[in-house]
Every structure is written in structure tokens, then in C-alpha cells.
N, C-alpha and C. Protein backbone atom coordinates (compact mmCIF):
# COMPACT_ATOMS: atom_id res chain seq x y z
N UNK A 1 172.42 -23.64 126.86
CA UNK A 1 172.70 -22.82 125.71
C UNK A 1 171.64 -21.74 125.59
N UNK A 2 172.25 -20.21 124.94
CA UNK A 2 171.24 -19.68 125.05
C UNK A 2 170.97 -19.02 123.49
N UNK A 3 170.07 -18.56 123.19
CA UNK A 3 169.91 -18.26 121.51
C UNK A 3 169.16 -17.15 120.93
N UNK A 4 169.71 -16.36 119.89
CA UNK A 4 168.67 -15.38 119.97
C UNK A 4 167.51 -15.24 119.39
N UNK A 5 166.54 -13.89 120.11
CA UNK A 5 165.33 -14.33 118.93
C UNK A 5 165.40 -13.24 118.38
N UNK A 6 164.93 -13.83 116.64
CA UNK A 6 164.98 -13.54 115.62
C UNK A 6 163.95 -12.55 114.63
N UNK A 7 163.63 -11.93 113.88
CA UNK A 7 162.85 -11.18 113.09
C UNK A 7 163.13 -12.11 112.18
N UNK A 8 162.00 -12.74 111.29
CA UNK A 8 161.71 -13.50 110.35
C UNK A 8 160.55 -13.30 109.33
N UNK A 9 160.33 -11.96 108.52
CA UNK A 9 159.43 -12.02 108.15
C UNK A 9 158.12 -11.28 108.94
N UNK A 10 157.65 -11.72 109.39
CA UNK A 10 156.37 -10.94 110.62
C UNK A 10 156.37 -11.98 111.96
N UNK A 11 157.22 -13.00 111.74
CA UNK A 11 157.28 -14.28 112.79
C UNK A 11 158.76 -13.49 113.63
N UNK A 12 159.35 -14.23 114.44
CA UNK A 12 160.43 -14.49 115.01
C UNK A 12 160.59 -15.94 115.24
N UNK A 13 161.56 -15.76 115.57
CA UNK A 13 162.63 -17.05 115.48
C UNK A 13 163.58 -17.74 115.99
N UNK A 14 164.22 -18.93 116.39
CA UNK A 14 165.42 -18.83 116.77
C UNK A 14 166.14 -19.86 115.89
N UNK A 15 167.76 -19.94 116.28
CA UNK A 15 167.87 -21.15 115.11
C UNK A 15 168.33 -21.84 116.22
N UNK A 16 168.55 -23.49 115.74
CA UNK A 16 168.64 -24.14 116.64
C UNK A 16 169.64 -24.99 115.92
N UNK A 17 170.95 -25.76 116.42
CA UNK A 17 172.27 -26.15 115.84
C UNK A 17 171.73 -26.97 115.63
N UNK A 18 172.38 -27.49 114.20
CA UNK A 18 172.04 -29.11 113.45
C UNK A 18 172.41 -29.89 114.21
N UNK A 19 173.24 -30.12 115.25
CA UNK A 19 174.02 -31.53 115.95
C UNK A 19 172.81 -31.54 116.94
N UNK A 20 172.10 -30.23 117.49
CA UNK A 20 170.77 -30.69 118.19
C UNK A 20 169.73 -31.30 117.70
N UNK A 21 169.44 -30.61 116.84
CA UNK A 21 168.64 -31.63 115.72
C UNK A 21 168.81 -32.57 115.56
N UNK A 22 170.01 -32.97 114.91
CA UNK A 22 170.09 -35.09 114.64
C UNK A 22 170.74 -35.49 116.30
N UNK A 23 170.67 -35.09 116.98
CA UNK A 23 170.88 -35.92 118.48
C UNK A 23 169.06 -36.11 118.86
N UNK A 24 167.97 -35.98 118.69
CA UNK A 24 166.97 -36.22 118.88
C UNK A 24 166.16 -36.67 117.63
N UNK A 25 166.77 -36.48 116.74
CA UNK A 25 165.96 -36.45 115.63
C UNK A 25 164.87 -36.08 114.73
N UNK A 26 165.09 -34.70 114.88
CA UNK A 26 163.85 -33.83 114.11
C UNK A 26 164.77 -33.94 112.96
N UNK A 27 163.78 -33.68 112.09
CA UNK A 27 164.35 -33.34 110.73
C UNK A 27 163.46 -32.37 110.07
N UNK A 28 162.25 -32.16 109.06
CA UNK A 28 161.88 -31.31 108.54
C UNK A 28 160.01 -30.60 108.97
N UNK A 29 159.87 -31.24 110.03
CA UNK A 29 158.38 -30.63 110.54
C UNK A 29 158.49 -31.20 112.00
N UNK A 30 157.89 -30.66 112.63
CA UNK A 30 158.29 -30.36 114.04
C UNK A 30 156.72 -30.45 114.78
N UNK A 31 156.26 -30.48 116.42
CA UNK A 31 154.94 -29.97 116.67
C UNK A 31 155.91 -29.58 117.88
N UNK A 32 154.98 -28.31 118.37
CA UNK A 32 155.34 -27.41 119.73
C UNK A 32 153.98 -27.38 120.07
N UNK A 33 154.06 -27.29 121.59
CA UNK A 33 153.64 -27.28 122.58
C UNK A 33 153.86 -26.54 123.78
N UNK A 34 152.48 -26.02 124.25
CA UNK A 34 153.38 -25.02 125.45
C UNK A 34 152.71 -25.68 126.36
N UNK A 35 153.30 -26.24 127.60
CA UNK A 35 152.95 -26.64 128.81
C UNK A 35 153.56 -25.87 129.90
N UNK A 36 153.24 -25.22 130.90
CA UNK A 36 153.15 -24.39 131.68
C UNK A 36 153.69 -23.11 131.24
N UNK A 37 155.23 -23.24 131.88
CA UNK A 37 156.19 -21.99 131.35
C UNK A 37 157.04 -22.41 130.11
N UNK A 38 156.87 -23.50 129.55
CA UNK A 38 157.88 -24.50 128.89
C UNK A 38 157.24 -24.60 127.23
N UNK A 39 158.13 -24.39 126.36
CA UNK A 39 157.94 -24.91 125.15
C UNK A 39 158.24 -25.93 124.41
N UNK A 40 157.53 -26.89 124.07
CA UNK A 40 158.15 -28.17 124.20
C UNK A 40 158.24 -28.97 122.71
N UNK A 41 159.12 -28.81 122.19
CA UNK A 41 159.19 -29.18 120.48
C UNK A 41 159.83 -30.56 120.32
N UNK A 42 158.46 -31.49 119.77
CA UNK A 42 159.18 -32.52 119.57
C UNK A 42 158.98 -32.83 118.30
N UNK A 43 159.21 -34.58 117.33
CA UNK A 43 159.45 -34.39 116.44
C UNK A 43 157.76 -34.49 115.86
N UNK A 44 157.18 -33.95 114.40
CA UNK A 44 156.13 -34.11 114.08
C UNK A 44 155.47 -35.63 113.92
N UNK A 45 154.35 -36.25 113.93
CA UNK A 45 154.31 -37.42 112.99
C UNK A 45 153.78 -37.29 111.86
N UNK A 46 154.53 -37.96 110.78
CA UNK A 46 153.89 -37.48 109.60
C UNK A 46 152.26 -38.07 109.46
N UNK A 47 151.96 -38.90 109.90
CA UNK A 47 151.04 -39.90 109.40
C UNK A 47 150.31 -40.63 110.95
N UNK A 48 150.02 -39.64 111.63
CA UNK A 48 149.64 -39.54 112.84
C UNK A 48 147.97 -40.71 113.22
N UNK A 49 147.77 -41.23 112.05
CA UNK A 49 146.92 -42.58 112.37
C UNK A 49 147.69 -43.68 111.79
N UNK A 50 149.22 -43.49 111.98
CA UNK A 50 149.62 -44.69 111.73
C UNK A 50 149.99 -45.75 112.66
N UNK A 51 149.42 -47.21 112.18
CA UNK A 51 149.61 -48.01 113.19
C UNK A 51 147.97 -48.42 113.59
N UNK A 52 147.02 -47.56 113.49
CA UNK A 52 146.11 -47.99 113.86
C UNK A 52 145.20 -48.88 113.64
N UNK A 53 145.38 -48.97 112.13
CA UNK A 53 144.53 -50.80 111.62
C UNK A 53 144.96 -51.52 112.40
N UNK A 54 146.28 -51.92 112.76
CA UNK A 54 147.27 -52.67 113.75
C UNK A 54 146.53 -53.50 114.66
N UNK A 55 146.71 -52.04 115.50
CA UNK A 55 146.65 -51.96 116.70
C UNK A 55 144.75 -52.37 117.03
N UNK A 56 143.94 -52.13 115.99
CA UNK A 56 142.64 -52.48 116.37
C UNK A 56 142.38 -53.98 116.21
N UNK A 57 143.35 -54.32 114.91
CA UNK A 57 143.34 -55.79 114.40
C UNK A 57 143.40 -56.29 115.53
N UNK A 58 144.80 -56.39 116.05
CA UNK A 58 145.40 -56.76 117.54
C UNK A 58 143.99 -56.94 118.92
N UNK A 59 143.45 -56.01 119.02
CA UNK A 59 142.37 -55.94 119.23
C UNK A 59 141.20 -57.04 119.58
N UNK A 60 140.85 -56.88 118.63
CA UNK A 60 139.82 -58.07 117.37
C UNK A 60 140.21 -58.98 118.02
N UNK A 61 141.68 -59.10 117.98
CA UNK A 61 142.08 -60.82 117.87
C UNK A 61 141.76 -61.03 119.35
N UNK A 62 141.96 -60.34 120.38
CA UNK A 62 142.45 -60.46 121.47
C UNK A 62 141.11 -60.45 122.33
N UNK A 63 140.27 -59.60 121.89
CA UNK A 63 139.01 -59.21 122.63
C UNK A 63 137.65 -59.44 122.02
N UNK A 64 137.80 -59.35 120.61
CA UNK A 64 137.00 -60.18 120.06
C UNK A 64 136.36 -58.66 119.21
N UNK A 65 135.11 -58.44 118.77
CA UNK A 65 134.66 -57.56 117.44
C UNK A 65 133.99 -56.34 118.90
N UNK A 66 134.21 -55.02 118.58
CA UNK A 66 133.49 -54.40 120.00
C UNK A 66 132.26 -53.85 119.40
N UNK A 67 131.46 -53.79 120.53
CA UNK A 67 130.22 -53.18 120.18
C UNK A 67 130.19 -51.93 119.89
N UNK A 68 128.73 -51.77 119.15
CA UNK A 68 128.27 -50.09 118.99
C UNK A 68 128.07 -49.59 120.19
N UNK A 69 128.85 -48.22 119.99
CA UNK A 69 128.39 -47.54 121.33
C UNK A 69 126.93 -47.05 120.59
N UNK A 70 126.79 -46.63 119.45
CA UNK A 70 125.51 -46.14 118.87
C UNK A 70 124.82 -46.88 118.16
N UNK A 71 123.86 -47.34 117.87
CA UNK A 71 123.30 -47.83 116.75
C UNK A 71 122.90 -47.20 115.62
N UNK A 72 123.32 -47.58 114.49
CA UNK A 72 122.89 -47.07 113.13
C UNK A 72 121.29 -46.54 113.23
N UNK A 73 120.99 -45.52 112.95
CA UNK A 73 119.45 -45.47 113.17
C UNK A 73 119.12 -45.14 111.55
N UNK A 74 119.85 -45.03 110.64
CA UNK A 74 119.43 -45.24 109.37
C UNK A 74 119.51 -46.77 108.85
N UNK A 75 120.48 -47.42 108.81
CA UNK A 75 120.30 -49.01 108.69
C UNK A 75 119.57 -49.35 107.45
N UNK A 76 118.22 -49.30 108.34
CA UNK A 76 116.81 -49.78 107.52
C UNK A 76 116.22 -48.77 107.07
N UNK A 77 116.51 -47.99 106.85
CA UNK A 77 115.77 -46.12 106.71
C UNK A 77 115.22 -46.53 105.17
N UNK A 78 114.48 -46.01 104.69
CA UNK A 78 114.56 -46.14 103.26
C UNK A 78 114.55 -45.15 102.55
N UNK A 79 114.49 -43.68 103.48
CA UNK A 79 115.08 -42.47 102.61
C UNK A 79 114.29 -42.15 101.91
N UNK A 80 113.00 -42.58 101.06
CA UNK A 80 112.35 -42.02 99.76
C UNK A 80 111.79 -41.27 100.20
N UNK A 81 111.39 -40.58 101.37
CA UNK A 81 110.66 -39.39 101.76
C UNK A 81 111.19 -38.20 101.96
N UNK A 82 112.69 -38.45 102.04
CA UNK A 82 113.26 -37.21 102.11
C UNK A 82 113.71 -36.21 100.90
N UNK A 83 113.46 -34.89 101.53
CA UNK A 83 113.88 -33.99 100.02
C UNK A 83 115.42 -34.11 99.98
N UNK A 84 115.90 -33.98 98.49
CA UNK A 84 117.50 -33.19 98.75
C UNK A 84 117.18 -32.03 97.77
């Protein structure tokens, strides 16, 4: 299919048929991407750290608590010398 582009304001545009839309399932926010010659629009996530308590819990359970890659170097600090 081919489609035209559009004047929108100071953007351009194209429109893209609703039956394409709900056959993949975008609905109201989108992310694009350009990889090589290709523009590649898939659907947004709204809530793009979701899942991740989960998935660390899962984790935990499995591998056990992971270490610091850093150590706290305030910790024990006691701060009263510093100005704010």
C-alpha cells in the first residue's frame, strides 16, 4: 500500500487505515524508530518499567539477593561538616 504525505501544521504526515491499526494493535501512542532505510512504528508502552518488581523478585528467589556493584560510601558519613 502506498500513502500520501501530508502537511500537518509544520509536521507532515501520513494516515494510516484503522483495520491496520487494530490488526497489530496500536491504539493511541505509538514509538518509531528508524533502523537503516526503514521506519519502524510499533505500539508505545505505557508504563515501560512495568513488570519489573516481578521480574527482580523472580530473581531474588532464584539467585538469591545480588551484590553492590558500588558501595555506599556515605553509609556511615555523618555529614555535619558539610555546608548546604
Amino acid at each position: 500500500m502506498e500513502a500520501k504525505i501530508i502537511k500537518i501544521g509544520n509536521s507532515k504526515g501520513i494516515i494510516i487505515p484503522a483495520k491496520f491499526l487494530k490488526l497489530i494493535g496500536l491504539e493511541e501512542k505509538v514509538a518509531i524508530e528508524i533502523e537503516d532505510d526503514k521506519m519502524i512504528i510499533t505500539a508505545a508502552k505505557s508504563k515501560p518499567r512495568e513488570g519489573w518488581e516481578e521480574m527482580l523478585a523472580e530473581d531474588v528467589t532464584k539467585y538469591g539477593q545480588p551484590e553492590r556493584l558500588m558501595p555506599d560510601f556515605f553509609e556511615e558519613e555523618n555529614n555535619s561538616d558539610w555546608e548546604w
